[in-house]
C-alpha atoms as a PDB file:
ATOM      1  CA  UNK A   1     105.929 -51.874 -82.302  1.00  0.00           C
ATOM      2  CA  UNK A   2     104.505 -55.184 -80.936  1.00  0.00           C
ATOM      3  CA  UNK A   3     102.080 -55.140 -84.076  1.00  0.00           C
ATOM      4  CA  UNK A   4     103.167 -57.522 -86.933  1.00  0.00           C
ATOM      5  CA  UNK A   5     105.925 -59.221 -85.238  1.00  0.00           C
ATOM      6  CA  UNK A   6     106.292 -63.108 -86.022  1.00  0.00           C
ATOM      7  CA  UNK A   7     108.127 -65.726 -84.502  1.00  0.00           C
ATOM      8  CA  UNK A   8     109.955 -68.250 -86.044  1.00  0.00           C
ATOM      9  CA  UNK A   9     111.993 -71.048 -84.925  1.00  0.00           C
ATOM     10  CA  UNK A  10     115.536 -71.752 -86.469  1.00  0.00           C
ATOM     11  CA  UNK A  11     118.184 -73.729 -84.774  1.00  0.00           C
ATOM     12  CA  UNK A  12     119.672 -71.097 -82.251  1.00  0.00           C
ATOM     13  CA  UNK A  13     116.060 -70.429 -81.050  1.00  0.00           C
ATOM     14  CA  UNK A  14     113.340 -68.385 -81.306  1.00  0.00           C
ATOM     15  CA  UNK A  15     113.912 -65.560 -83.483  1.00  0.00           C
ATOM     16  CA  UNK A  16     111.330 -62.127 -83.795  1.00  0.00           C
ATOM     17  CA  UNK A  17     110.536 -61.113 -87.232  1.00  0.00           C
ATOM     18  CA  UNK A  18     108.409 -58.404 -88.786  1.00  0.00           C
ATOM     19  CA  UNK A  19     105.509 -59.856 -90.985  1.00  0.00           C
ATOM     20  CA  UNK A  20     106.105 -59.052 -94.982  1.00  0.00           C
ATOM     21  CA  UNK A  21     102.734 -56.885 -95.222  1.00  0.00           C
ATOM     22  CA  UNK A  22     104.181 -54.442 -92.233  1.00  0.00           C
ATOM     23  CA  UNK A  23     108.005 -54.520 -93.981  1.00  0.00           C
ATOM     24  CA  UNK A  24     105.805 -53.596 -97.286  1.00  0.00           C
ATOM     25  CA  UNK A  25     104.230 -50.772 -95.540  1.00  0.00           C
ATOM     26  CA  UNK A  26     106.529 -49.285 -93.828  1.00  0.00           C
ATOM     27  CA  UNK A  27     108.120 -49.062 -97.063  1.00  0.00           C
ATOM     28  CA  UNK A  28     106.473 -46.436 -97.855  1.00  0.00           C
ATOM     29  CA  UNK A  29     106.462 -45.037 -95.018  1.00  0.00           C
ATOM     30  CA  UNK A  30     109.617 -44.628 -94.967  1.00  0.00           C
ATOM     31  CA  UNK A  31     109.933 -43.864 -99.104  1.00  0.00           C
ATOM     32  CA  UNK A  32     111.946 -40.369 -98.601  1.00  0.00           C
ATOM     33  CA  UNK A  33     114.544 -41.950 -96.654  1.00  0.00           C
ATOM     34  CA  UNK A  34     115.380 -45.423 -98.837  1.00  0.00           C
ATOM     35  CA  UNK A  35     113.528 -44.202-101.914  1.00  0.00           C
ATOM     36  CA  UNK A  36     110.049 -44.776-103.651  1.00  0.00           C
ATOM     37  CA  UNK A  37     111.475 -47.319-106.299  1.00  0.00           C
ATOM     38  CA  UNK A  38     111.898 -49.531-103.078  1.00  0.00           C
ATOM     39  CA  UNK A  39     108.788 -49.314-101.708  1.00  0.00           C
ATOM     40  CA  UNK A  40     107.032 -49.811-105.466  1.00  0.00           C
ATOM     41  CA  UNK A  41     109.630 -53.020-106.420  1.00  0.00           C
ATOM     42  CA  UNK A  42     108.765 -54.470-102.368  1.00  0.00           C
ATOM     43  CA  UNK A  43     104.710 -53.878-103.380  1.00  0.00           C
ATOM     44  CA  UNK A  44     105.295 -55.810-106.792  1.00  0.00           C
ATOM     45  CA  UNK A  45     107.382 -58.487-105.172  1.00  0.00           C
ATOM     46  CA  UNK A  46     105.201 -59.548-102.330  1.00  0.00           C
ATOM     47  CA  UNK A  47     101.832 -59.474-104.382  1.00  0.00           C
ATOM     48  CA  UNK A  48     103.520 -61.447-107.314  1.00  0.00           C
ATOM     49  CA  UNK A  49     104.917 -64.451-104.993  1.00  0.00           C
ATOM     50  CA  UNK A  50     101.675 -63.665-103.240  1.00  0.00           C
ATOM     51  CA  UNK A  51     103.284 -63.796 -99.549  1.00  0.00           C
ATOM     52  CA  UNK A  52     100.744 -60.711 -98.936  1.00  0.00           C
ATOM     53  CA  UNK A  53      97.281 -60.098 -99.538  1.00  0.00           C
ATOM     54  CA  UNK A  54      95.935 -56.131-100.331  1.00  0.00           C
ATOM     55  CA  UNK A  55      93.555 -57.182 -97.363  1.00  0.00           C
ATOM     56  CA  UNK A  56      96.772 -57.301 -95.031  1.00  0.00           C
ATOM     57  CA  UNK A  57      98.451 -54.267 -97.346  1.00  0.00           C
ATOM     58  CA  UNK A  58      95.476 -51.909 -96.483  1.00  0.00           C
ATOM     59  CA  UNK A  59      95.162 -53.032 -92.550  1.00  0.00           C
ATOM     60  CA  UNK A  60      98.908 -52.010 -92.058  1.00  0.00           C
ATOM     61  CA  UNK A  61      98.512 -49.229 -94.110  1.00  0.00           C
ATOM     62  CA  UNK A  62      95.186 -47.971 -91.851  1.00  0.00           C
ATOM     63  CA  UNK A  63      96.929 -48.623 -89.012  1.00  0.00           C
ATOM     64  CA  UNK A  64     100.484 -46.748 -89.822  1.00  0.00           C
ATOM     65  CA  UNK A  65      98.723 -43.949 -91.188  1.00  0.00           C
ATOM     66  CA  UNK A  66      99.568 -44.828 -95.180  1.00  0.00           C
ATOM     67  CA  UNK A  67      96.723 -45.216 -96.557  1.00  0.00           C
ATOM     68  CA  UNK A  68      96.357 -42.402 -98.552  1.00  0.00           C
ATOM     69  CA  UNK A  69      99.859 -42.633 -99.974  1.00  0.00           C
ATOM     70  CA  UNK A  70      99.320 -46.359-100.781  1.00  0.00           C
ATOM     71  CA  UNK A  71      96.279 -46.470-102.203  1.00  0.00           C
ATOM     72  CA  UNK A  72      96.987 -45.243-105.426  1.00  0.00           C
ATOM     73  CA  UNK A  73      99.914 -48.070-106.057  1.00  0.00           C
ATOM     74  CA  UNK A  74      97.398 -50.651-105.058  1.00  0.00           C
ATOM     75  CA  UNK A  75      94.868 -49.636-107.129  1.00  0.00           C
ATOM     76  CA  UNK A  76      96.624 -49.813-109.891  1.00  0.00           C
ATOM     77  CA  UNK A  77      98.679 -52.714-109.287  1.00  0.00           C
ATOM     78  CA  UNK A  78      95.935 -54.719-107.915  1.00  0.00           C
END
C-alpha cells in the first residue's frame, strides 16, 4: 500500500497521492471491474504526455503481479 505513494504540498497541507505509473497499473489490474478501454486510454495517456516511463510501467507491473497481462499493450504501444 505504502509503495508509490507521493506527497505533495497544496495550501491546506500535505496531501498523499498515488504515483501515475502505479494508478496506470492498477488499471489493469483492476480492468474487469472499470473496464479494459480504461486501462488501454490511461496507458496511451501517460506515455504520450510522457508523465511515465515503461521502465516505471514494468516495475509496478512486476511488483503487482501484471506483468503478463501488460506486456502485450506495452509492446505494442511502446
Amino acid at each position: 500500500m505504502s509503495e508509490g505513494l507521493e506527497a505533495h504540498q497544496t495550501e491546506q497541507g500535505e496531501v498523499r497521492v498515488y504515483s501515475v505509473a502505479k494508478t496506470v497499473v492498477d488499471c489493469f489490474r483492476y480492468r474487469n471491474r472499470i473496464g479494459l478501454d480504461v486501462a488501454l486510454e490511461a496507458l496511451q495517456e501517460s506515455l504520450r504526455s510522457r508523465r511515465v516511463t515503461v521502465d516505471e510501467l514494468w516495475r509496478y507491473a512486476k511488483l503487482l503481479r501484471v506483468s503478463t497481462v501488460i506486456r502485450p499493450y506495452l509492446e505494442a504501444i511502446a
